[in-house]
PDB file of N, CA and C in Angstrom:
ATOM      1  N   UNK A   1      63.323  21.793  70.544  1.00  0.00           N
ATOM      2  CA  UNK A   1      62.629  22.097  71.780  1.00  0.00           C
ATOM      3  C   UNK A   1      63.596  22.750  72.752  1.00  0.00           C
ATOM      4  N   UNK A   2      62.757  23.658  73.965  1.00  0.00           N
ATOM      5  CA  UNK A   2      63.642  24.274  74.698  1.00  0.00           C
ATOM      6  C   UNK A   2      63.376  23.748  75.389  1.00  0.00           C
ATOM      7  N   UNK A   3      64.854  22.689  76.306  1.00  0.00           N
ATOM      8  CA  UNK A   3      64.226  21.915  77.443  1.00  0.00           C
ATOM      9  C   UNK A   3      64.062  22.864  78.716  1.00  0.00           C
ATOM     10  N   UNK A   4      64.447  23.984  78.854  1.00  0.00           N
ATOM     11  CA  UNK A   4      64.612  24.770  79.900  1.00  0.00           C
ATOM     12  C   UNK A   4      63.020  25.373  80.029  1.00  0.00           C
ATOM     13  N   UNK A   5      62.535  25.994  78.576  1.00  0.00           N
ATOM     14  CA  UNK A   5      60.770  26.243  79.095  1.00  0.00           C
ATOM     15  C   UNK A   5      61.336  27.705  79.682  1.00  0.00           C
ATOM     16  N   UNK A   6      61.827  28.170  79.360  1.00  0.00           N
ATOM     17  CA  UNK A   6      61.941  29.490  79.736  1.00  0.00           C
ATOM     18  C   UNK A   6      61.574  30.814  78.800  1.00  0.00           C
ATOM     19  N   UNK A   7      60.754  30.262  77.207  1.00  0.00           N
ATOM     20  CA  UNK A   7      60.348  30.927  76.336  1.00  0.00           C
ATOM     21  C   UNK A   7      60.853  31.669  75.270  1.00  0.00           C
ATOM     22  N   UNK A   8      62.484  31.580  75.364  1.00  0.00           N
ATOM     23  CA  UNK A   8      63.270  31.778  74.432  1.00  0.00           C
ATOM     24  C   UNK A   8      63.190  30.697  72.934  1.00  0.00           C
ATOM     25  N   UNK A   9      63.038  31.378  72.062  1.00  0.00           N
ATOM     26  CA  UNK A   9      62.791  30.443  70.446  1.00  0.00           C
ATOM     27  C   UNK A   9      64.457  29.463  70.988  1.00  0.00           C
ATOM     28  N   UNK A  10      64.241  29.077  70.560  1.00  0.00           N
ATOM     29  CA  UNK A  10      65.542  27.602  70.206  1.00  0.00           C
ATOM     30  C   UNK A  10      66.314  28.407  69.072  1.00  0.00           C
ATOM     31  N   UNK A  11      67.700  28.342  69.511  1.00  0.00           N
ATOM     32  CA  UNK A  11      68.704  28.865  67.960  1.00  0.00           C
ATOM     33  C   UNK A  11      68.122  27.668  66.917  1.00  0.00           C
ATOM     34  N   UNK A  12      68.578  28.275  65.835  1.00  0.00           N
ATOM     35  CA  UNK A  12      68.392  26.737  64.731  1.00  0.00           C
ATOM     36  C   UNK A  12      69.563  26.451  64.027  1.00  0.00           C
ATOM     37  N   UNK A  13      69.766  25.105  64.301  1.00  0.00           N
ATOM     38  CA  UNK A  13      70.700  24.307  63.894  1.00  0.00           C
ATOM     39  C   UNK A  13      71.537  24.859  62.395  1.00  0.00           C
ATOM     40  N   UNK A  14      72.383  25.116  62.772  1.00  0.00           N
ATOM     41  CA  UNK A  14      73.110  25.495  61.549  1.00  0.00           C
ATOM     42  C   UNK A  14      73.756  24.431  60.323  1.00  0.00           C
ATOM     43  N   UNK A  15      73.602  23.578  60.640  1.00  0.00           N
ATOM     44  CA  UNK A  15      73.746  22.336  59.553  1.00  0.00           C
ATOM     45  C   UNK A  15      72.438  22.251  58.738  1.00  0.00           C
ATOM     46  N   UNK A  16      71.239  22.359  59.667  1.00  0.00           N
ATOM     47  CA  UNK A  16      69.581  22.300  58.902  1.00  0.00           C
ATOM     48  C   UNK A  16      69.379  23.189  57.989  1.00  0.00           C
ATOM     49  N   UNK A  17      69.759  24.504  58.311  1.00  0.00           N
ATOM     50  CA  UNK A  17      70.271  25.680  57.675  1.00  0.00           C
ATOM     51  C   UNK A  17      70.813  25.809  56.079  1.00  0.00           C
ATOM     52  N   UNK A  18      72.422  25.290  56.272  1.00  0.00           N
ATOM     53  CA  UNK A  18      72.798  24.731  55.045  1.00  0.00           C
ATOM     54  C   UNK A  18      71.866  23.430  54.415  1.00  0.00           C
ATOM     55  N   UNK A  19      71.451  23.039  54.549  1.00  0.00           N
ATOM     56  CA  UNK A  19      70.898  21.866  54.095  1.00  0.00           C
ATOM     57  C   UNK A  19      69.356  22.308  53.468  1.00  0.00           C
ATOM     58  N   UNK A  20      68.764  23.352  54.309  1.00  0.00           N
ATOM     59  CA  UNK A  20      67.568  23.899  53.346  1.00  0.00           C
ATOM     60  C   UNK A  20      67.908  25.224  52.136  1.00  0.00           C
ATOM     61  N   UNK A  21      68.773  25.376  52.995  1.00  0.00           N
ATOM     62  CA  UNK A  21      69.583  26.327  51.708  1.00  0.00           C
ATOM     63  C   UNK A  21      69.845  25.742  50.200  1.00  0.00           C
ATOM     64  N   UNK A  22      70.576  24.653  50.564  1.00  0.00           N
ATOM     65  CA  UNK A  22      71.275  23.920  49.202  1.00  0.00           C
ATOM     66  C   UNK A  22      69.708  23.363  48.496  1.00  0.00           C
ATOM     67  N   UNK A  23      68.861  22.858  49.618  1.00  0.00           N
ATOM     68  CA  UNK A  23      67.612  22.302  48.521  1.00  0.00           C
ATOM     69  C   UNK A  23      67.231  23.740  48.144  1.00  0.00           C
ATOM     70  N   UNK A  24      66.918  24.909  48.659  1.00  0.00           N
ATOM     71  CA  UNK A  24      65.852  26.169  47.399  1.00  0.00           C
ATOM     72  C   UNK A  24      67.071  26.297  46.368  1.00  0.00           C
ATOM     73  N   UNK A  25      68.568  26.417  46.637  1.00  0.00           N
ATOM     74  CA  UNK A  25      68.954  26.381  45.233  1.00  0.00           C
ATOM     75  C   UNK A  25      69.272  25.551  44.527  1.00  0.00           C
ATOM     76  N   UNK A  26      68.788  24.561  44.662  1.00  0.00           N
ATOM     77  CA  UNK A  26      68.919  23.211  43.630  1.00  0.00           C
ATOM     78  C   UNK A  26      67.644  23.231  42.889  1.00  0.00           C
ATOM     79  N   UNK A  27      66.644  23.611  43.812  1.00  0.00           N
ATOM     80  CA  UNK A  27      64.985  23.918  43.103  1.00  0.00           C
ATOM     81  C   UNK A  27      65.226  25.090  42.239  1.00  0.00           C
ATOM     82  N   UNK A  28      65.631  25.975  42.279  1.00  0.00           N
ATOM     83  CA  UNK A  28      66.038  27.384  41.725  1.00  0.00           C
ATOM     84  C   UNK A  28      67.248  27.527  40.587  1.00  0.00           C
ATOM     85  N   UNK A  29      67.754  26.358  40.733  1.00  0.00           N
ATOM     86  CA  UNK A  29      68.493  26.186  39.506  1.00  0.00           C
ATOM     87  C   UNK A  29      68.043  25.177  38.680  1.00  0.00           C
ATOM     88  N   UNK A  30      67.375  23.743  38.979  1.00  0.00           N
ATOM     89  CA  UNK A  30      66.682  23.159  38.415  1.00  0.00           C
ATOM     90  C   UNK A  30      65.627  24.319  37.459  1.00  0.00           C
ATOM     91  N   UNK A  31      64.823  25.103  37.746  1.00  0.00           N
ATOM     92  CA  UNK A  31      63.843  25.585  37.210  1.00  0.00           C
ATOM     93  C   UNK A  31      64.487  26.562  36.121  1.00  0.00           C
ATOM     94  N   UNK A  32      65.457  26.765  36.314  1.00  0.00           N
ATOM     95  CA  UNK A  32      66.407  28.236  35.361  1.00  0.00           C
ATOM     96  C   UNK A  32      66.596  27.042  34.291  1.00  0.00           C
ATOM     97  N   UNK A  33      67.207  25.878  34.456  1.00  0.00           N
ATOM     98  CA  UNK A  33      67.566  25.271  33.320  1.00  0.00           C
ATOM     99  C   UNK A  33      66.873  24.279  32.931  1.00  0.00           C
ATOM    100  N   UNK A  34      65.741  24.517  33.509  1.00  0.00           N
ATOM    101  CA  UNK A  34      64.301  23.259  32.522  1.00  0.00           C
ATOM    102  C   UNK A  34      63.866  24.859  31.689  1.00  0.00           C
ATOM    103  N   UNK A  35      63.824  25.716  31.832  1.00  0.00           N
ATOM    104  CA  UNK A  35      62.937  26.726  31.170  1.00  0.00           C
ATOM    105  C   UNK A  35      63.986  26.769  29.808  1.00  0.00           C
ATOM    106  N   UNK A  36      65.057  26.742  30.128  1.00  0.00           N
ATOM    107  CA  UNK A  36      65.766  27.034  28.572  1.00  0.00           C
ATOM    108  C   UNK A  36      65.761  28.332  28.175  1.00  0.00           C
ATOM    109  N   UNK A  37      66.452  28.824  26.932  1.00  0.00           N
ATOM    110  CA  UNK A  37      66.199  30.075  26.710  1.00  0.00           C
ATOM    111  C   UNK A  37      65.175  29.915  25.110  1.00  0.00           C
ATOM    112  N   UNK A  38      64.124  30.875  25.201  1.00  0.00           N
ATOM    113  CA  UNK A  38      63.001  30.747  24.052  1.00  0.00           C
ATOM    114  C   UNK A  38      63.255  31.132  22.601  1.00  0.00           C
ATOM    115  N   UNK A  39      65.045  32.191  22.602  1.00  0.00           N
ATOM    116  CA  UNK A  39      65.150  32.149  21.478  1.00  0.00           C
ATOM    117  C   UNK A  39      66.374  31.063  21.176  1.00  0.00           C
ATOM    118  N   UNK A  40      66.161  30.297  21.515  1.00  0.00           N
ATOM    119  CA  UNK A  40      67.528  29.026  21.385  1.00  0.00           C
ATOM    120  C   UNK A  40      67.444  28.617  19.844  1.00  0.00           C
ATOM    121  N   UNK A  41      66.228  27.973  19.679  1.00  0.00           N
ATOM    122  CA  UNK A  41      66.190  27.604  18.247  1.00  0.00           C
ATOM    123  C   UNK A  41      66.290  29.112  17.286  1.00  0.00           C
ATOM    124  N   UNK A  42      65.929  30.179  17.372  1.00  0.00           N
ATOM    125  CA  UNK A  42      66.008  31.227  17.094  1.00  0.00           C
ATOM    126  C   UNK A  42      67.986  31.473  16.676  1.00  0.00           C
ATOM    127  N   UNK A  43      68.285  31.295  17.487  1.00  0.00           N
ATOM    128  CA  UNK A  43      69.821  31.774  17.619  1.00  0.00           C
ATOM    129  C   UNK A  43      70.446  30.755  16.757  1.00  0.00           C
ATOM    130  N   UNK A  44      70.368  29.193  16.941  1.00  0.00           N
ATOM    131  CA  UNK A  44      70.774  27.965  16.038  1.00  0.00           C
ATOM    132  C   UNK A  44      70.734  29.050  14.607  1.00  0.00           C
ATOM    133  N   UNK A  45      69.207  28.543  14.086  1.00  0.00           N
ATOM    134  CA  UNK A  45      69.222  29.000  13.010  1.00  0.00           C
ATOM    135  C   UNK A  45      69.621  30.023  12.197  1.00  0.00           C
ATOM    136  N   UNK A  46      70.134  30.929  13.209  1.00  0.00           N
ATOM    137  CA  UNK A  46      70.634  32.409  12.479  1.00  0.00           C
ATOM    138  C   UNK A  46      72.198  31.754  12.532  1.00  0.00           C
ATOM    139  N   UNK A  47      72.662  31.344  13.223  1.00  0.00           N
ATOM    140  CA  UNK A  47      74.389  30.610  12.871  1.00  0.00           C
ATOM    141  C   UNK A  47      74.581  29.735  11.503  1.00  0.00           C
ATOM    142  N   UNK A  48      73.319  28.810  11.410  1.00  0.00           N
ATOM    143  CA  UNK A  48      73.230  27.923  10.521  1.00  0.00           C
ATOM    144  C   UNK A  48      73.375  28.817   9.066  1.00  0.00           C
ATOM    145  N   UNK A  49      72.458  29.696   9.214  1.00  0.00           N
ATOM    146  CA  UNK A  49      72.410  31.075   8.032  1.00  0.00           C
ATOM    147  C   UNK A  49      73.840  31.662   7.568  1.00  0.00           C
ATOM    148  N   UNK A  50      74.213  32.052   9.025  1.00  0.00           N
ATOM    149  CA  UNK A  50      75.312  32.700   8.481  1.00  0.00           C
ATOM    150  C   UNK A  50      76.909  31.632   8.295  1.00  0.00           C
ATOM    151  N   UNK A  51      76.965  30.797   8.695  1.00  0.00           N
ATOM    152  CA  UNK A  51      77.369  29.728   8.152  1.00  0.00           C
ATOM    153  C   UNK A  51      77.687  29.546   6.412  1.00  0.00           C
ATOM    154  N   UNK A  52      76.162  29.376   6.374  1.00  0.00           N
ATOM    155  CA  UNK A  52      76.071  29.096   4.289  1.00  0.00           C
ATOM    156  C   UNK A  52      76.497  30.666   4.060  1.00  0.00           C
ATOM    157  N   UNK A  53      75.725  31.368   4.449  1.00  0.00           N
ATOM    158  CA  UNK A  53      76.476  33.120   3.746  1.00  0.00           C
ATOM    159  C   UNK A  53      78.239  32.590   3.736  1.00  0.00           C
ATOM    160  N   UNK A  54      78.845  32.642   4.595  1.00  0.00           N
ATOM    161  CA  UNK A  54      80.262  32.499   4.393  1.00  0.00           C
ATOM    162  C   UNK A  54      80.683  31.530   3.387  1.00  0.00           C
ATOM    163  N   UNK A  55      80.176  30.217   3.369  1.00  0.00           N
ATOM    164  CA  UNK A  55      80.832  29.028   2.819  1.00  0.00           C
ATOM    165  C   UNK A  55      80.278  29.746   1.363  1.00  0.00           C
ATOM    166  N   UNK A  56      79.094  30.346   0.751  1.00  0.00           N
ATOM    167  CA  UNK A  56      78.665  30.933  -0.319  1.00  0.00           C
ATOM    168  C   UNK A  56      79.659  32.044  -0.521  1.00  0.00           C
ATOM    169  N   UNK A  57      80.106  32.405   0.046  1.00  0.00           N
ATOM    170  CA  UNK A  57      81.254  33.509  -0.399  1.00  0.00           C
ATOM    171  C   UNK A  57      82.451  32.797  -0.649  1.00  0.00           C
ATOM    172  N   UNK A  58      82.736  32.289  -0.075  1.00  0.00           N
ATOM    173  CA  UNK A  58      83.913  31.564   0.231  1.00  0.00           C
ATOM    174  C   UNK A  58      84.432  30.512  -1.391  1.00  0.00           C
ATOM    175  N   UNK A  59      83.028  30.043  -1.633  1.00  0.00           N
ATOM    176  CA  UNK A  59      83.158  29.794  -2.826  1.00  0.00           C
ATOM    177  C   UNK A  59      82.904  30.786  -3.994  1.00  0.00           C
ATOM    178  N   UNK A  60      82.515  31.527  -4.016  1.00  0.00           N
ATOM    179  CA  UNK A  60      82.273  32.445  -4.963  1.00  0.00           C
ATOM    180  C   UNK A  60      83.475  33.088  -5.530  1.00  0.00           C
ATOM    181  N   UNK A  61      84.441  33.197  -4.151  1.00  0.00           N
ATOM    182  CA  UNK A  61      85.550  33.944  -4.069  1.00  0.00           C
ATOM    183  C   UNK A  61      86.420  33.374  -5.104  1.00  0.00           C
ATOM    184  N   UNK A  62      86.582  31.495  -4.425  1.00  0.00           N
ATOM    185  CA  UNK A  62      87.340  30.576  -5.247  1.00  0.00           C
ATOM    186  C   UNK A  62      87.377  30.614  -7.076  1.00  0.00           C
ATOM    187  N   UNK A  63      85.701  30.633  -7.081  1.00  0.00           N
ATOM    188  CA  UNK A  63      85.132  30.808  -9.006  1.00  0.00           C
ATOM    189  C   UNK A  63      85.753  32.064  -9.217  1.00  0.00           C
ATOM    190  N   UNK A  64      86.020  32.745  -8.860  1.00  0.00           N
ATOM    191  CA  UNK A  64      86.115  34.308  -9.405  1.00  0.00           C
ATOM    192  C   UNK A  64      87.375  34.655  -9.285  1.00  0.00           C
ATOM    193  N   UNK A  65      88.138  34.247  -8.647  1.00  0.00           N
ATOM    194  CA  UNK A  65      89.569  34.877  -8.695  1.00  0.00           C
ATOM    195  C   UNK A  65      90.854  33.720  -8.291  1.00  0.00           C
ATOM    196  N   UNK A  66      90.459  32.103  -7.992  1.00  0.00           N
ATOM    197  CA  UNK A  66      91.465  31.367  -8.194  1.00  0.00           C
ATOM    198  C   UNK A  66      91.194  30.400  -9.112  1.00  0.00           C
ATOM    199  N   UNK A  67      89.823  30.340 -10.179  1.00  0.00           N
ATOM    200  CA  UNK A  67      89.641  29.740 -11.137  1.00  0.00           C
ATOM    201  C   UNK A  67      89.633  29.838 -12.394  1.00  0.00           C
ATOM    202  N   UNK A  68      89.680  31.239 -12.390  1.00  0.00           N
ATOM    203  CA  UNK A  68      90.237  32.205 -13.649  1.00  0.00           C
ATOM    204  C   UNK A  68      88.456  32.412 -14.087  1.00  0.00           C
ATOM    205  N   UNK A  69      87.522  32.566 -13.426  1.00  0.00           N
ATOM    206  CA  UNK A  69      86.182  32.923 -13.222  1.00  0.00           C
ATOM    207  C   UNK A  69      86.083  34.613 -14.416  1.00  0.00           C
ATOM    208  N   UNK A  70      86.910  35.429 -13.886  1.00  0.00           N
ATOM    209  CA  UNK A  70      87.157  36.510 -14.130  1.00  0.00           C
ATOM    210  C   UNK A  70      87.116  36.820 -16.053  1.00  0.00           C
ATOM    211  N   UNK A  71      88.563  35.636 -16.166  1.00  0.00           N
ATOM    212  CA  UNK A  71      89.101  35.421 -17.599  1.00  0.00           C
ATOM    213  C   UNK A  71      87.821  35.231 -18.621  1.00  0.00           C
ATOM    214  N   UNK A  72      87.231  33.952 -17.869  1.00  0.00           N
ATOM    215  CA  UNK A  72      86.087  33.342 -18.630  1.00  0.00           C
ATOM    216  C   UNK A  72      85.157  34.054 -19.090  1.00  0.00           C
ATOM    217  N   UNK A  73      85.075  35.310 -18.027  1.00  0.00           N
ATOM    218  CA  UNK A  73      83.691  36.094 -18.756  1.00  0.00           C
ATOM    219  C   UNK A  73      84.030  36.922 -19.134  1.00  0.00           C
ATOM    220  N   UNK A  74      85.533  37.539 -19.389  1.00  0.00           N
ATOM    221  CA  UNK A  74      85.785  38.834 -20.005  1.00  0.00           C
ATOM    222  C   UNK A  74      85.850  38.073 -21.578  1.00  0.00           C
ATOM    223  N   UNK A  75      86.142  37.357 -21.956  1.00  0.00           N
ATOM    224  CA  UNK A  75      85.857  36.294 -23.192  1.00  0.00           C
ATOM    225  C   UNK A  75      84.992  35.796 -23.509  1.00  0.00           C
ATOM    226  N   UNK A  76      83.700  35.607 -22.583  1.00  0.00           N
ATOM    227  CA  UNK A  76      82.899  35.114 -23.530  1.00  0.00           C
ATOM    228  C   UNK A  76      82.011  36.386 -23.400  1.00  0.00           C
ATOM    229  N   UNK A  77      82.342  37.674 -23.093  1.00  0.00           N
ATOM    230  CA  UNK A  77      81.429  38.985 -23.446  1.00  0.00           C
ATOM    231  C   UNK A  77      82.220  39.158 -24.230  1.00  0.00           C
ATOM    232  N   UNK A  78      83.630  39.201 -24.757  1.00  0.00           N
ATOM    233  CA  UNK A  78      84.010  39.383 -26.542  1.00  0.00           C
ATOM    234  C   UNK A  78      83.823  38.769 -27.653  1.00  0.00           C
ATOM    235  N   UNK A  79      83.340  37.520 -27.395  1.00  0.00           N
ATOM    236  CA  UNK A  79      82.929  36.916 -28.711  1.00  0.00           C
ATOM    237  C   UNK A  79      81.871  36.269 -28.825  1.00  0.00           C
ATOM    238  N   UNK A  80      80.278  36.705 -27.736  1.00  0.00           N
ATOM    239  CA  UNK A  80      78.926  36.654 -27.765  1.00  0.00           C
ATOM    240  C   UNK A  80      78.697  37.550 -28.781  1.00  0.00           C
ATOM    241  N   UNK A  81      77.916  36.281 -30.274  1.00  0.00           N
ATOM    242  CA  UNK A  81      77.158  37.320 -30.971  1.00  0.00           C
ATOM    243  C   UNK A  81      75.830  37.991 -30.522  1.00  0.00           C
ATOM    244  N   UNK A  82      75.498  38.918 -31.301  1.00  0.00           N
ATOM    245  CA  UNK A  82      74.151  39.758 -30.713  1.00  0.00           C
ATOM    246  C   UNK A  82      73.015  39.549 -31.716  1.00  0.00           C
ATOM    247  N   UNK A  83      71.963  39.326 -31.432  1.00  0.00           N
ATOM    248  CA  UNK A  83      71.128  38.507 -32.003  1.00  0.00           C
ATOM    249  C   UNK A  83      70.385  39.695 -33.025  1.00  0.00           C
ATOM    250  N   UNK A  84      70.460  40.943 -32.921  1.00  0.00           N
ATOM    251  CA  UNK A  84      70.295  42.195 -33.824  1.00  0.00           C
ATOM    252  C   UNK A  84      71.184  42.366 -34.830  1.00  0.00           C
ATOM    253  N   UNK A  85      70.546  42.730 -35.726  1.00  0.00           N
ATOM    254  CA  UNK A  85      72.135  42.466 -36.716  1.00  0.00           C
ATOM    255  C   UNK A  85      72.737  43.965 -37.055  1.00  0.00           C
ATOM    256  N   UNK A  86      73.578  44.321 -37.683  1.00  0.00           N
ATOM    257  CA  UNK A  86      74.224  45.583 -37.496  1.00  0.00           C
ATOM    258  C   UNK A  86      73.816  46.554 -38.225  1.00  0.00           C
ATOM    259  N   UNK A  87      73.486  47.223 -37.438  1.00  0.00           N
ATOM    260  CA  UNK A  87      73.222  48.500 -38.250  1.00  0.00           C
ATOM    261  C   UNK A  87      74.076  49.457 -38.870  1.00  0.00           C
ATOM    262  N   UNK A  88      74.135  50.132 -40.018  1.00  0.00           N
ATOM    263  CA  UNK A  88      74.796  50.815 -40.313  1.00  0.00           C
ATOM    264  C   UNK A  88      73.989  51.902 -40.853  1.00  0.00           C
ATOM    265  N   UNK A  89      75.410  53.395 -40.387  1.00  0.00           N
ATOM    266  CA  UNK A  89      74.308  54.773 -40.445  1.00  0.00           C
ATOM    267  C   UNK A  89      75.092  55.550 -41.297  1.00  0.00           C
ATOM    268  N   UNK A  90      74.440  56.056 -42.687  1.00  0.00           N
ATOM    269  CA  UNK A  90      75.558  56.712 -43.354  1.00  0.00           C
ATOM    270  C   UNK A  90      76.131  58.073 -42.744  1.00  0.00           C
TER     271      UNK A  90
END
């Protein structure tokens, strides 16, 4: 109130000020982080994916070149018989 009555608005309190300030952004940040983001589960699951892709390589790598993976099948494609039997062409 203006005790004077002379029709000038009243300054406003600059403490009230800060204080309605801090509540719209507490409402305004409350609302940003109840909404979440919509591809959240979206994003999880593509990490989870690429996750196994790596650990699937990762082992593949191990079978194939520190288990002697390599050895094993260049040997057993030399001494797989073939279920056709041989032809011979004079």
């Amino acid at each position: 109130m203006n005790p004077r009555g002379n029709g000038k608005p009243e300054s406003p309190d600059p403490e009230q000020l800060v204080r309605m300030l801090e509540i719209e952004l507490a409402q305004k940040r409350s609302a940003r982080q109840g909404g979440g983001s919509p591809f959240r589960g979206f994003r999880t699951a593509s990490f989870v994916f690429l996750f196994a892709v790596i650990l699937g390589a990762l082992v593949a790598f191990y079978y194939v070149f520190l288990s002697g993976g390599i050895e094993e099948l260049r040997t057993r494609k030399e001494t797989q018989p073939t279920a056709s039997p041989a032809s011979r062409t004079p």
